[in-house]
Structures are given as C-alpha cells and as structure tokens.
PDB file of N, CA and C in Angstrom:
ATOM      1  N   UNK A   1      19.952   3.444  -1.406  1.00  0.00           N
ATOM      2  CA  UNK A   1      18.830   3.887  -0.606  1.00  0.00           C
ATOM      3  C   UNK A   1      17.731   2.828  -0.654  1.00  0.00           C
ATOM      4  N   UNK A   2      17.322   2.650   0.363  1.00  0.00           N
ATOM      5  CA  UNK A   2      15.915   1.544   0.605  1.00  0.00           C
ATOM      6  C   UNK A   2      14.811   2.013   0.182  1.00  0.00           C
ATOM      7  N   UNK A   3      13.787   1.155  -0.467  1.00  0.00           N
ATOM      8  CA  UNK A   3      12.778   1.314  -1.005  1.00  0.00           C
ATOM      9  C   UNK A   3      11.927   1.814  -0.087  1.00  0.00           C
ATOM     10  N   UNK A   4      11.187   2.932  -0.201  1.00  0.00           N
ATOM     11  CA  UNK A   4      10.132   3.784   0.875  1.00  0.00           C
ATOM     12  C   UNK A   4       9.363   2.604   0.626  1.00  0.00           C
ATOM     13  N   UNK A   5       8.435   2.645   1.748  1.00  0.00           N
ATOM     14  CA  UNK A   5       6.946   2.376   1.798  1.00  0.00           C
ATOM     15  C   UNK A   5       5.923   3.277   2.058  1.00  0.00           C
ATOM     16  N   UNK A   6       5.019   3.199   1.901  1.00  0.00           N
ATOM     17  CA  UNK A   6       3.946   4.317   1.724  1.00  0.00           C
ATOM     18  C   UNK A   6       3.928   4.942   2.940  1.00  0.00           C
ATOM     19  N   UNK A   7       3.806   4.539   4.031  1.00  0.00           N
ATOM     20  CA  UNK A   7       3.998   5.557   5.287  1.00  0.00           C
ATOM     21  C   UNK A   7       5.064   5.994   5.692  1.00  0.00           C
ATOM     22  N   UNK A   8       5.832   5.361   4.710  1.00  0.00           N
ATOM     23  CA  UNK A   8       7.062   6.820   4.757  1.00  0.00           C
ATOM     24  C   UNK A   8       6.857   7.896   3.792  1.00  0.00           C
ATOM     25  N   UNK A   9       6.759   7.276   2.619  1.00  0.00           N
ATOM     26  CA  UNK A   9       6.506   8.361   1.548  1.00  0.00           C
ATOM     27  C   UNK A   9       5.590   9.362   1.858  1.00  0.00           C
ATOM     28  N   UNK A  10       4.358   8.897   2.295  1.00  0.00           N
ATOM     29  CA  UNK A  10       3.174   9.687   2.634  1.00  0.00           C
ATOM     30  C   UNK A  10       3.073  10.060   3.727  1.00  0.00           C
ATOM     31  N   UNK A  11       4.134  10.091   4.952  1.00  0.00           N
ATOM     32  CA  UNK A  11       4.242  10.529   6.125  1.00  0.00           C
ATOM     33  C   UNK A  11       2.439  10.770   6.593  1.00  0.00           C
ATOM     34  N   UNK A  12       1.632   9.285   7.114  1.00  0.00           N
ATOM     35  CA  UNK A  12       0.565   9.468   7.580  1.00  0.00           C
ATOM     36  C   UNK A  12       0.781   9.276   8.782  1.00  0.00           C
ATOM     37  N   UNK A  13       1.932   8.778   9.611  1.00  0.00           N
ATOM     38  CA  UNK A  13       1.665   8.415  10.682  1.00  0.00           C
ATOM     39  C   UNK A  13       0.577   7.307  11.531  1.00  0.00           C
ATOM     40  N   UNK A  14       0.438   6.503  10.328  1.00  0.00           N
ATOM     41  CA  UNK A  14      -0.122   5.384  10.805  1.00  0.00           C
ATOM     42  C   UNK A  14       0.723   4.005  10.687  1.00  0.00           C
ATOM     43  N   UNK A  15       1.882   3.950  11.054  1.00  0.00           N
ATOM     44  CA  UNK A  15       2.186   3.007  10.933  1.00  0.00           C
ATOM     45  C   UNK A  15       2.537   2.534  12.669  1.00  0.00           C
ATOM     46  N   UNK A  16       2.895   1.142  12.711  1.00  0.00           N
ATOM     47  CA  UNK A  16       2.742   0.935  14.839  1.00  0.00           C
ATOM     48  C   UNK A  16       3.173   1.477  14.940  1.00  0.00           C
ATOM     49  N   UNK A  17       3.001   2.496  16.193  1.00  0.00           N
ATOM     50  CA  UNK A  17       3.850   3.681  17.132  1.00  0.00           C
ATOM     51  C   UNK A  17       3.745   4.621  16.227  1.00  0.00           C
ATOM     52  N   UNK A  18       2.991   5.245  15.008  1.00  0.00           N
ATOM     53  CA  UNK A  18       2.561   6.085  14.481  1.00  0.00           C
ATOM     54  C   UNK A  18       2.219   7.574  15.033  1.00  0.00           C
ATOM     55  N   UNK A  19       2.411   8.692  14.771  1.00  0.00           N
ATOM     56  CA  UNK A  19       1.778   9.635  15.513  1.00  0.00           C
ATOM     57  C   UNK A  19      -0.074   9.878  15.556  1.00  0.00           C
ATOM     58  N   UNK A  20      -0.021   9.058  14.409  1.00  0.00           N
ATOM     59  CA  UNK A  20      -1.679   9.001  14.060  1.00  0.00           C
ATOM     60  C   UNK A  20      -2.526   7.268  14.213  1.00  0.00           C
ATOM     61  N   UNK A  21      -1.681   6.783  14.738  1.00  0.00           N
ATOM     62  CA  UNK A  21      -2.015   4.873  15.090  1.00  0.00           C
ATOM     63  C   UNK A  21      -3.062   5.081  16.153  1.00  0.00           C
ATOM     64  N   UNK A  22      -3.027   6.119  17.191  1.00  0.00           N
ATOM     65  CA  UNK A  22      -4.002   6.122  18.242  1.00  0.00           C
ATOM     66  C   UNK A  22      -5.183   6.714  17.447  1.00  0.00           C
ATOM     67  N   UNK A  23      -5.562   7.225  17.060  1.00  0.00           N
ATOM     68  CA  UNK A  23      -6.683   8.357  16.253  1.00  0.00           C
ATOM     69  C   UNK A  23      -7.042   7.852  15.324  1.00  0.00           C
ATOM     70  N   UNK A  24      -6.040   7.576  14.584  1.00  0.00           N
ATOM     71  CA  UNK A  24      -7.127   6.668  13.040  1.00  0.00           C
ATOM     72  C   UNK A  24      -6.506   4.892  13.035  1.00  0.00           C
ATOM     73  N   UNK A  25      -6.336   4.593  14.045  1.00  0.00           N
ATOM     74  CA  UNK A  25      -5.603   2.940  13.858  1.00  0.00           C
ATOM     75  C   UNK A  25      -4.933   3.002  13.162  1.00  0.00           C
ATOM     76  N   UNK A  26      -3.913   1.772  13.027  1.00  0.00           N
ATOM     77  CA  UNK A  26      -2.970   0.918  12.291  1.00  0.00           C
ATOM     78  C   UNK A  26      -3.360   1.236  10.891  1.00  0.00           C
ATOM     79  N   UNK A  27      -2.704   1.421  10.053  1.00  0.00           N
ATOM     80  CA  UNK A  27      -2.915   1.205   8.618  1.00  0.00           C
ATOM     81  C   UNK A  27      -3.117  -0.463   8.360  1.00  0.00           C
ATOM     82  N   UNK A  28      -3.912  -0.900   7.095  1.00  0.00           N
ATOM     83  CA  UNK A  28      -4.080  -2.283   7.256  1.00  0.00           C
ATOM     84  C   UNK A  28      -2.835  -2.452   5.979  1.00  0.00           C
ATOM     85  N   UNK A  29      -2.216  -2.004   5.372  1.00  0.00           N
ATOM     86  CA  UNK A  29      -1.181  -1.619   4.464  1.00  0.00           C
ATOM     87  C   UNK A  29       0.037  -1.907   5.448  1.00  0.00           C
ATOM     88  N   UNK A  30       0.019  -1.538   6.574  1.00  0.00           N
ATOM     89  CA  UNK A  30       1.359  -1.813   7.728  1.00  0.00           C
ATOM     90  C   UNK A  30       1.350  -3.069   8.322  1.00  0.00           C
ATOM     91  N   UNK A  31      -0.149  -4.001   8.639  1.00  0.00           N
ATOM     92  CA  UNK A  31      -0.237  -5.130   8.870  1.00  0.00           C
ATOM     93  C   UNK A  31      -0.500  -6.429   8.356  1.00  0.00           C
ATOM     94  N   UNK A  32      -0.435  -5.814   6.666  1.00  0.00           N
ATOM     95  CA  UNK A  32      -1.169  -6.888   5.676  1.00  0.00           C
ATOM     96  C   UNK A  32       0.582  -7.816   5.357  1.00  0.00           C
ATOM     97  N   UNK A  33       0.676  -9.449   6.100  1.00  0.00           N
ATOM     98  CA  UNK A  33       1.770  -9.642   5.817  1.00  0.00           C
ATOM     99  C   UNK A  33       1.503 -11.046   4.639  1.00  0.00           C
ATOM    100  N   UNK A  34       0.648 -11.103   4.035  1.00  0.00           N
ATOM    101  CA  UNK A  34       0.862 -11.795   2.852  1.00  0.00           C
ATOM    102  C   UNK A  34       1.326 -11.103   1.759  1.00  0.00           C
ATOM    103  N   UNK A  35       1.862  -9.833   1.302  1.00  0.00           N
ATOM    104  CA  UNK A  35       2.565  -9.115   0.348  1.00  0.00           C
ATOM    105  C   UNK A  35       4.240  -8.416   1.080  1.00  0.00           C
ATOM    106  N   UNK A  36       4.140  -9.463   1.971  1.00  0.00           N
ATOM    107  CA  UNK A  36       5.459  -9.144   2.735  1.00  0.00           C
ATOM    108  C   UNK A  36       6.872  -9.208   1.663  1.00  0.00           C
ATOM    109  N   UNK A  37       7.386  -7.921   1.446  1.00  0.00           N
ATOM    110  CA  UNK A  37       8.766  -8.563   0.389  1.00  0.00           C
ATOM    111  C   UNK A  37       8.144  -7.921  -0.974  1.00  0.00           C
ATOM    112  N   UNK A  38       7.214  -7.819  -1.310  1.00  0.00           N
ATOM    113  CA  UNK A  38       6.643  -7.521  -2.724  1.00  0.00           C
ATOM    114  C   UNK A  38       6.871  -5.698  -3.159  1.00  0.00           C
ATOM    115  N   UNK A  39       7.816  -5.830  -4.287  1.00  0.00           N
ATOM    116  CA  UNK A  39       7.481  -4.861  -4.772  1.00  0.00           C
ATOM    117  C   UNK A  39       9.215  -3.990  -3.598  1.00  0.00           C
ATOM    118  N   UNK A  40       9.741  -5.126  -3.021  1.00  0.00           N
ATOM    119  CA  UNK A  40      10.775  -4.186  -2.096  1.00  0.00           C
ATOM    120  C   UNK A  40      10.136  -3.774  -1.332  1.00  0.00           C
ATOM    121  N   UNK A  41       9.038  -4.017  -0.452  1.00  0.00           N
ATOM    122  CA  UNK A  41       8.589  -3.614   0.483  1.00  0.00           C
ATOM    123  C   UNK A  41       7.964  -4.362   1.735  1.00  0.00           C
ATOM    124  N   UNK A  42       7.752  -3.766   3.110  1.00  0.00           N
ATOM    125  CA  UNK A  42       7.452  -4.212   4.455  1.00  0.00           C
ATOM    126  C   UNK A  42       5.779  -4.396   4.307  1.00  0.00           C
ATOM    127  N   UNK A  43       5.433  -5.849   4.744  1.00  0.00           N
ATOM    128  CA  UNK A  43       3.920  -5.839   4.410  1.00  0.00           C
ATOM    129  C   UNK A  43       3.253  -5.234   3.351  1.00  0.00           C
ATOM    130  N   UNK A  44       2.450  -4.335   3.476  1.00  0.00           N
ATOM    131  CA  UNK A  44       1.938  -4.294   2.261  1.00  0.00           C
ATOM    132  C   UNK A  44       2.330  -2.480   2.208  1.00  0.00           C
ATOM    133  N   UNK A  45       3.544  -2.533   2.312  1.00  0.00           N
ATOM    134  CA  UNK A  45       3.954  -1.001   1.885  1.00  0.00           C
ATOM    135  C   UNK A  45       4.770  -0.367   0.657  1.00  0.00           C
ATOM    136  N   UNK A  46       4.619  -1.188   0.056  1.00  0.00           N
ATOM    137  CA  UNK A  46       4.497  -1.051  -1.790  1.00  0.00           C
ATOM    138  C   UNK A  46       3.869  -1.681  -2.311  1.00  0.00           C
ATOM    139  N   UNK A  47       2.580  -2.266  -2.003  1.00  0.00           N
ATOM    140  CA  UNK A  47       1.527  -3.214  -2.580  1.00  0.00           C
ATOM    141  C   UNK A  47      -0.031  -2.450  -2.016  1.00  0.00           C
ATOM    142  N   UNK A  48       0.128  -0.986  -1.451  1.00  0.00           N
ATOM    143  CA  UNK A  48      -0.779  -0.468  -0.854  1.00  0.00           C
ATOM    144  C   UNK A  48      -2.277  -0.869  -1.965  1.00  0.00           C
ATOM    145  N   UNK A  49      -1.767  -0.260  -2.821  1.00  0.00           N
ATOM    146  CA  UNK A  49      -3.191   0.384  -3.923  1.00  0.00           C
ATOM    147  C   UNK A  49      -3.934  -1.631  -3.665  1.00  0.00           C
ATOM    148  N   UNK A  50      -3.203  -2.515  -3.598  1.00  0.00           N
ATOM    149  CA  UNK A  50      -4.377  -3.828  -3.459  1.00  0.00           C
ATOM    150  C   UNK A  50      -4.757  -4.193  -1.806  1.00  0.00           C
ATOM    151  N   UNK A  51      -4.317  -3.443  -0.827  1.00  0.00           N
ATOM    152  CA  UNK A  51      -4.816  -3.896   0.439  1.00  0.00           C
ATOM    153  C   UNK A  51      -6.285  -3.288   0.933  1.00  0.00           C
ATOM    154  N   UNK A  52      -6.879  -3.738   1.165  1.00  0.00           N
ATOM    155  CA  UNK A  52      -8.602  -3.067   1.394  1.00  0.00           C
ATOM    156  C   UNK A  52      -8.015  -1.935   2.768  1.00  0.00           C
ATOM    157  N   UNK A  53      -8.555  -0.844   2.538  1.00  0.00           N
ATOM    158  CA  UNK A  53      -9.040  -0.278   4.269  1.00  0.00           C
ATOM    159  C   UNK A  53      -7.889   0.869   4.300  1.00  0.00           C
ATOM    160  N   UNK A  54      -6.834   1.298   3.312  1.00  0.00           N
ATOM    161  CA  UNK A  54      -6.071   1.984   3.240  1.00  0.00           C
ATOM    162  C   UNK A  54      -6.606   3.459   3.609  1.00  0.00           C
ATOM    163  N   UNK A  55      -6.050   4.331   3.522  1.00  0.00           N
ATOM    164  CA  UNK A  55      -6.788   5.429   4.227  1.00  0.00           C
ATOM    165  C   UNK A  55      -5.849   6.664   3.292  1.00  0.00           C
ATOM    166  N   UNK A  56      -6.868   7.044   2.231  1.00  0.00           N
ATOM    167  CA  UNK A  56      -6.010   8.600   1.621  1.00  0.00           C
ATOM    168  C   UNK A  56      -7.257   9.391   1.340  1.00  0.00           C
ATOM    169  N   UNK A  57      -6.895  10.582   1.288  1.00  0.00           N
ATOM    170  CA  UNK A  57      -7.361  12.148   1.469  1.00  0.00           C
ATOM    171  C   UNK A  57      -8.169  12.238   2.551  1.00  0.00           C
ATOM    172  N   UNK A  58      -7.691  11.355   3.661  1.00  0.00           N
ATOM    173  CA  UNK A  58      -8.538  11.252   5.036  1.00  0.00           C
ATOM    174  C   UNK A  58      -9.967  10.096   4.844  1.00  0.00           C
ATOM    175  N   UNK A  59      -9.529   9.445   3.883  1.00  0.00           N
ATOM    176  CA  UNK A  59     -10.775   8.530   3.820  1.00  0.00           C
ATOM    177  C   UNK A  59     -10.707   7.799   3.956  1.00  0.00           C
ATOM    178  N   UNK A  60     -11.113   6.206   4.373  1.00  0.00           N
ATOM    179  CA  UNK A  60     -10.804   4.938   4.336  1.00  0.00           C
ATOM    180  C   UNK A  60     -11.166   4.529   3.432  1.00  0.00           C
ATOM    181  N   UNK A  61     -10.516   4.198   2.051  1.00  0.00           N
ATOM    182  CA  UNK A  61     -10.829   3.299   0.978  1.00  0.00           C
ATOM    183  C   UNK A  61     -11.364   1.971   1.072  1.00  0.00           C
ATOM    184  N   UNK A  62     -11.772   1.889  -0.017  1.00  0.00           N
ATOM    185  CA  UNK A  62     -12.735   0.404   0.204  1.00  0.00           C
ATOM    186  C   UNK A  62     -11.685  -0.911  -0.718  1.00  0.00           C
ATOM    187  N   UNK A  63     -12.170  -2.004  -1.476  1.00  0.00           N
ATOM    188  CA  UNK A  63     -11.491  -2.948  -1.828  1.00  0.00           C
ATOM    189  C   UNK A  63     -10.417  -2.352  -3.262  1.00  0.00           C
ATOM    190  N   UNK A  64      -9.952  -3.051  -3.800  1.00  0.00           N
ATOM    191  CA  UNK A  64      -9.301  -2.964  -4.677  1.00  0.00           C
ATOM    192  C   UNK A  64      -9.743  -2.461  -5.865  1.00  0.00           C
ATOM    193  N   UNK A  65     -11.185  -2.908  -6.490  1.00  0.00           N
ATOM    194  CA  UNK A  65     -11.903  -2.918  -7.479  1.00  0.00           C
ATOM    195  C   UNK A  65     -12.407  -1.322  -7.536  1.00  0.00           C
ATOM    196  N   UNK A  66     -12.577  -1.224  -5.973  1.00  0.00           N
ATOM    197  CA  UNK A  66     -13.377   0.059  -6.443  1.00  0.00           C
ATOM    198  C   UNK A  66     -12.034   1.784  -5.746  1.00  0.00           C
ATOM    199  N   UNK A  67     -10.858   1.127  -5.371  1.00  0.00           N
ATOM    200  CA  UNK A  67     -10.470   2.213  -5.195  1.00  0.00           C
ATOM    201  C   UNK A  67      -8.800   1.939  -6.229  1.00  0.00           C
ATOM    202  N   UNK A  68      -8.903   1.451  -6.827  1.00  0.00           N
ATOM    203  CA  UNK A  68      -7.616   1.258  -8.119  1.00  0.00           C
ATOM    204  C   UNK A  68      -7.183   2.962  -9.177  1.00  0.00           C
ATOM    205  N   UNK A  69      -8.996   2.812  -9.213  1.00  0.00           N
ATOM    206  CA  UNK A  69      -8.890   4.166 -10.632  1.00  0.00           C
ATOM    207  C   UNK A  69      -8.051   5.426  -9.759  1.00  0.00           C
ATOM    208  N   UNK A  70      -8.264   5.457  -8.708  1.00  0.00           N
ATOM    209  CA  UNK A  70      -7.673   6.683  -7.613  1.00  0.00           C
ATOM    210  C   UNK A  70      -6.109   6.514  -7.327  1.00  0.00           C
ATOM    211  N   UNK A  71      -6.047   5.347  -7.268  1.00  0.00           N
ATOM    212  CA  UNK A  71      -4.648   4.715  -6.564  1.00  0.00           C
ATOM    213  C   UNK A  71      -3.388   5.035  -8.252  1.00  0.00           C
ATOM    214  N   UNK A  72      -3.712   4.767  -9.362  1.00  0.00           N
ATOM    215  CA  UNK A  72      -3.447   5.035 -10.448  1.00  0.00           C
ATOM    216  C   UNK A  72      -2.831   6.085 -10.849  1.00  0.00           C
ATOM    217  N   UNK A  73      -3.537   7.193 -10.039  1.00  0.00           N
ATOM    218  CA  UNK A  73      -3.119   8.530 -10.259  1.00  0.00           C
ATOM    219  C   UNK A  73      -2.283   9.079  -8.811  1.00  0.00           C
ATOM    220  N   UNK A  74      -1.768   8.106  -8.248  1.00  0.00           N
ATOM    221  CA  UNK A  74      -1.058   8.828  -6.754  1.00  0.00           C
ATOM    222  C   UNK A  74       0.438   8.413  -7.289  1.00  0.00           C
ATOM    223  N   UNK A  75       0.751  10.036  -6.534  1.00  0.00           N
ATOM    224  CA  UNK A  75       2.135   9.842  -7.010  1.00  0.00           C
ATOM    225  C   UNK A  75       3.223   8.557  -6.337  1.00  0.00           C
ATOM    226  N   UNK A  76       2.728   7.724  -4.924  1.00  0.00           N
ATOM    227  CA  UNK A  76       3.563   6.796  -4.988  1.00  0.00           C
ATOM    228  C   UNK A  76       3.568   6.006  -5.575  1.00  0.00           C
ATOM    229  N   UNK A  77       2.135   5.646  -5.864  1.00  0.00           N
ATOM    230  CA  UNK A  77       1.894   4.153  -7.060  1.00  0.00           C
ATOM    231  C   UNK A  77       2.685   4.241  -8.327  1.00  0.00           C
ATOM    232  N   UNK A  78       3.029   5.837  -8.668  1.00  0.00           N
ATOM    233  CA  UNK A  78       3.858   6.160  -9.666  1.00  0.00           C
ATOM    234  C   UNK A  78       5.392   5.733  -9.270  1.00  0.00           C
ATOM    235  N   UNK A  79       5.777   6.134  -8.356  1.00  0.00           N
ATOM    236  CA  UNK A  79       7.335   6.131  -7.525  1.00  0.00           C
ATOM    237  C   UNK A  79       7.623   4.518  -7.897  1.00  0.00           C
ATOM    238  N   UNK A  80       6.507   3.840  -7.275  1.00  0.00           N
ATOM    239  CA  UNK A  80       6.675   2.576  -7.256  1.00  0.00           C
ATOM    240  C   UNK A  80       6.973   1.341  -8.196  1.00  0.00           C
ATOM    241  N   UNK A  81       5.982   2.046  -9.190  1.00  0.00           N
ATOM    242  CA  UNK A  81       5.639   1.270 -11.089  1.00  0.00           C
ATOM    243  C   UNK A  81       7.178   2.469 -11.244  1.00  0.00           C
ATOM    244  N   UNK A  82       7.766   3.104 -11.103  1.00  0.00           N
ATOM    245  CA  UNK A  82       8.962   3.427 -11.598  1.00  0.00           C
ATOM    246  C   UNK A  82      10.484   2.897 -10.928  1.00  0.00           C
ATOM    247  N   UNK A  83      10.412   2.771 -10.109  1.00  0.00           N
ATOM    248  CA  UNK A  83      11.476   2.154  -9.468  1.00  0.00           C
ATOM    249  C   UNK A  83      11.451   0.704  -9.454  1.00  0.00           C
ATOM    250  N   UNK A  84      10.269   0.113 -10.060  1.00  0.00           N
ATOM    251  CA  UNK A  84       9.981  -1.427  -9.942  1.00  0.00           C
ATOM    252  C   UNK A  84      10.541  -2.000 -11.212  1.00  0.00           C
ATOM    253  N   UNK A  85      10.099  -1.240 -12.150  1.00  0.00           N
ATOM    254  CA  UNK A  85       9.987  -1.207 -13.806  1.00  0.00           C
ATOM    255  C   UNK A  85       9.410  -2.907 -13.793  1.00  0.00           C
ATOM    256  N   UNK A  86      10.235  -3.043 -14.874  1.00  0.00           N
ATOM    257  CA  UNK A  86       9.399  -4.609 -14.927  1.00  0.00           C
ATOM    258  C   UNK A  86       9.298  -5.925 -14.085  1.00  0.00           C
ATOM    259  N   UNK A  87      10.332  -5.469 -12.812  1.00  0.00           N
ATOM    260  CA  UNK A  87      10.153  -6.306 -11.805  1.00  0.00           C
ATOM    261  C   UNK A  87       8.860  -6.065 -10.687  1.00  0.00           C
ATOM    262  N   UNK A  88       8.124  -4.949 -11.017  1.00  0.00           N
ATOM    263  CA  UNK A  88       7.038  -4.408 -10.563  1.00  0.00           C
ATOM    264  C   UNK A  88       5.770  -5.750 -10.341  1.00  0.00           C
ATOM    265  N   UNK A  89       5.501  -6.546  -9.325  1.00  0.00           N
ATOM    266  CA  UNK A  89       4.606  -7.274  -8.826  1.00  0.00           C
ATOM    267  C   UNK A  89       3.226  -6.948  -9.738  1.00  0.00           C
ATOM    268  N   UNK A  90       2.606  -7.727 -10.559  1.00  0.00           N
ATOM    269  CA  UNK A  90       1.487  -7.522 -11.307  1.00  0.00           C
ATOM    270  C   UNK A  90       0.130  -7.542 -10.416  1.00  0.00           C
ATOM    271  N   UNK A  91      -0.237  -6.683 -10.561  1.00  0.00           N
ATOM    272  CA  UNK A  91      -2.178  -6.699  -9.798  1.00  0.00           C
ATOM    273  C   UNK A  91      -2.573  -7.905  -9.810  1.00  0.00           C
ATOM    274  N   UNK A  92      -2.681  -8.823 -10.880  1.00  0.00           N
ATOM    275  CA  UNK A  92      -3.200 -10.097 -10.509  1.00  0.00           C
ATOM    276  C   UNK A  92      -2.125 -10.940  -9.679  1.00  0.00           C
ATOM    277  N   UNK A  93      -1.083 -10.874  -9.915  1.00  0.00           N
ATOM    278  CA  UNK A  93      -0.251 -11.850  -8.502  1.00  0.00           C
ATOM    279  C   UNK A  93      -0.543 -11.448  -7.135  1.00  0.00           C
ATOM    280  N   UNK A  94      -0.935  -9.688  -7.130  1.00  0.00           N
ATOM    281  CA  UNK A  94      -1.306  -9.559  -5.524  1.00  0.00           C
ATOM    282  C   UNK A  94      -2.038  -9.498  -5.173  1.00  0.00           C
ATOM    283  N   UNK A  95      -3.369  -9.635  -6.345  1.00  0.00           N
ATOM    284  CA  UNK A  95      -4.713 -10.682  -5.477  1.00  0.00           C
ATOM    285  C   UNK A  95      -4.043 -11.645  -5.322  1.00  0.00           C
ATOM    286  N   UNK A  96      -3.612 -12.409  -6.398  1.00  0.00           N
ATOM    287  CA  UNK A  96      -3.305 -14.187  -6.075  1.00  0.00           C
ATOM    288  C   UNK A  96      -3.044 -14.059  -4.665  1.00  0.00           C
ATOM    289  N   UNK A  97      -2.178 -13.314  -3.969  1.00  0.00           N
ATOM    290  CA  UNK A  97      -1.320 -13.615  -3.024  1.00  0.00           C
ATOM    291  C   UNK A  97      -2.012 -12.677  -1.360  1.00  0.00           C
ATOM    292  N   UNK A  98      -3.180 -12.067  -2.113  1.00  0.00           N
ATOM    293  CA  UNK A  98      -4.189 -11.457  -0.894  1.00  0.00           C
ATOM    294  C   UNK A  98      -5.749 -12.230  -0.902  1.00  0.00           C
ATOM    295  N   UNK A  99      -5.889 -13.245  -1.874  1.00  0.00           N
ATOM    296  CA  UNK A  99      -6.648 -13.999  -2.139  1.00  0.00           C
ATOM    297  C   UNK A  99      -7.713 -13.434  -2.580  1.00  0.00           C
ATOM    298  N   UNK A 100      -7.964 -12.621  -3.116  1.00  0.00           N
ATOM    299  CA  UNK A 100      -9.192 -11.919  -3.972  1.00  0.00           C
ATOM    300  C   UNK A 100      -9.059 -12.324  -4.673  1.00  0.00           C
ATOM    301  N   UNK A 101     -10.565 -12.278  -5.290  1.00  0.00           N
ATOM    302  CA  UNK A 101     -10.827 -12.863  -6.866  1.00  0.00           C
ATOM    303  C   UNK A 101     -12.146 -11.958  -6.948  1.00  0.00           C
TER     304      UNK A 101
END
C-alpha cells in the first residue's frame, strides 16, 4: 500500500481538483515541491507539519515555529513518524530543504 499524504488521510479536499480547492484554495502542502519525495510523499504531503499556510481545524496555520506544538499531537504526523521510523526526514533537513532558518 502507498504512503497516504495528508489530503488523503485528512480527506480536506484541498488538493487540485479538490472538492474544497474552489472555497478555501490549493493547500500549499499540495504545491510545496521542494519536499517532493520526502518522507514517501507527493510535495509536501508527508512533510505537512513544516510547510507554512497549511490549513487544520478550519484554520490557516502560520510558519513552522509557531504551529509544530499542534502538528505534534495530530494523528497523521503520528501515522507518519510511525511508518517512517528512522528513515523519517528530520525537521531540520526540511527547513534545510524549504529554506527556513
């Protein structure tokens, strides 16, 4: 079985051709392609919790720094750090590789 990505897992319907892409835009998690491949996943759809602008409990999250402590406790970030185990992409490689510092 293929590794979900978050808009599958989380059935938001924001991904292109989304049922929710017209109403709340594109996820930036569906178009972020510098974490393309990471983590077994399409753009940034197992690298969500580091892409800015993500959108959960109907909110648009802000950068990394300040929406991590939240992302920590979601059950895909869990799915993900479990199915990754130690091949799991480290937070600092996916700034390195989204260019935050």
């Amino acid at each position: 079985m293929a590794a979900q990505n978050c808009w599958e897992y989380k059935k938001c319907g924001r991904e292109k051709g989304g049922v929710k892409a017209t109403e709340l835009g594109v996820c930036s998690a569906f178009i972020e392609t510098r974490v393309n491949g990471l983590n077994n996943g399409k753009n940034g759809g197992r690298t969500c919790w580091a892409v800015t602008g993500t959108l959960c409990g109907g909110k648009v999250q802000g950068t990394f720094a300040t929406k991590l402590g939240n992302c920590t406790t979601c059950e895909f970030f869990k799915l993900v750090a479990s199915e990754e185990g130690h091949n799991q992409v480290s937070n600092r490689d996916l700034l390195a590789k989204l260019k935050i510092t």
